[in-house]
C-alpha atoms as a PDB file:
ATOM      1  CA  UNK A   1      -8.636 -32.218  -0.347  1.00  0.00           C
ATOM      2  CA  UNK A   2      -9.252 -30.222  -3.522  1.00  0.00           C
ATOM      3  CA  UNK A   3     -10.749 -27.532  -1.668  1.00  0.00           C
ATOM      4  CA  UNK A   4      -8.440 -27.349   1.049  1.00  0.00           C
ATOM      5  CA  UNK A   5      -6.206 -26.538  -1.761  1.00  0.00           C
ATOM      6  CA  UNK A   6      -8.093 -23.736  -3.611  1.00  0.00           C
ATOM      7  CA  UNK A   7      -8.725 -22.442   0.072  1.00  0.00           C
ATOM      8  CA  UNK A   8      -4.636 -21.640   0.410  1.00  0.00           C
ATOM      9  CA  UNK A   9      -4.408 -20.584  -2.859  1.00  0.00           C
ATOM     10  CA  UNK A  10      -6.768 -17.906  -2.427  1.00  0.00           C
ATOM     11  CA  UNK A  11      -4.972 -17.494   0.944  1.00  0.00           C
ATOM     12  CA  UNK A  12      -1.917 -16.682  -0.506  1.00  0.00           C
ATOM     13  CA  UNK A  13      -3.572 -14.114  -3.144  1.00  0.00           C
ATOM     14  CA  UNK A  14      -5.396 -12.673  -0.902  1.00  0.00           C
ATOM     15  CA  UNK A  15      -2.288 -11.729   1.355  1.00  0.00           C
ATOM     16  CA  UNK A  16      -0.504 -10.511  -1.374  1.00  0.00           C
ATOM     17  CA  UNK A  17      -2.879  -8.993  -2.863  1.00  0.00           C
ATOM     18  CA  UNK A  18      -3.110  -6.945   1.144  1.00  0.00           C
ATOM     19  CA  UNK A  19       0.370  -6.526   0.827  1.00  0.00           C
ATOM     20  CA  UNK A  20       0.691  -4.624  -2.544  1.00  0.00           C
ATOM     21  CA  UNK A  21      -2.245  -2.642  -1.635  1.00  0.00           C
ATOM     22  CA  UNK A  22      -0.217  -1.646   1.954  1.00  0.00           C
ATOM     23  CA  UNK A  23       2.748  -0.649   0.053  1.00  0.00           C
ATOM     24  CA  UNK A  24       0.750   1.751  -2.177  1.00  0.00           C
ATOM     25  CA  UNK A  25      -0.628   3.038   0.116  1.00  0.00           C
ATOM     26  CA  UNK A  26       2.768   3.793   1.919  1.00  0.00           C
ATOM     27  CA  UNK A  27       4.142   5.611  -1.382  1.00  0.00           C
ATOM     28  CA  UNK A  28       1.068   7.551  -1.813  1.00  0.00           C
ATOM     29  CA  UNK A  29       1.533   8.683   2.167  1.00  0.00           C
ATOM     30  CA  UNK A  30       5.199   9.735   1.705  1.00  0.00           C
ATOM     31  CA  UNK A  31       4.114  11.205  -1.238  1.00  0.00           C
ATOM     32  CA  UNK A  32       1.153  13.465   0.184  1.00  0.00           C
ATOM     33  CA  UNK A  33       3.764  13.935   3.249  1.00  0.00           C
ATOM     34  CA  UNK A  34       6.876  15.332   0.754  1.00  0.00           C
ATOM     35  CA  UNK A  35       4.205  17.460  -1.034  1.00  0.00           C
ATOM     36  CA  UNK A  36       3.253  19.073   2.430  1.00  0.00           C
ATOM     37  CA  UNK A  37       7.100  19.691   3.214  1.00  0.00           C
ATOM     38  CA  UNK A  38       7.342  21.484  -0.542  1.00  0.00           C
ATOM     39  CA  UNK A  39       3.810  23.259   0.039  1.00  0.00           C
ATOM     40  CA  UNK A  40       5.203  24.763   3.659  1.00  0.00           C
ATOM     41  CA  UNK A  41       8.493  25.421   2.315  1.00  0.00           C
ATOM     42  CA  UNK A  42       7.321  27.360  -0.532  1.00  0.00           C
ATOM     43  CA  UNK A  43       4.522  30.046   2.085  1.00  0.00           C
ATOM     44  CA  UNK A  44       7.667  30.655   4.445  1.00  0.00           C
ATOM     45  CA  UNK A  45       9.550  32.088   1.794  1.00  0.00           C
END
């Protein structure tokens, strides 16, 4: 039973741990995406 319990646990940090690292990754994609959009912007002036 104890280990069925430490299984979950790590589970559950291992998911969020995916999460967080999916939602950084997101930011640094809009981010690499908005510096695009300022990098074209600024050779078509």
């Amino acid at each position: 039973m104890k280990n069925r319990k430490t299984f979950f646990l790590l589970l559950i940090l291992f998911i969020g741990l995916l999460a967080a690292t999916g939602y950084e990754l997101n930011r640094v994609h809009e981010q690499i995406e908005e510096a695009k959009t300022t990098v074209i912007q600024i050779n078509s002036q």
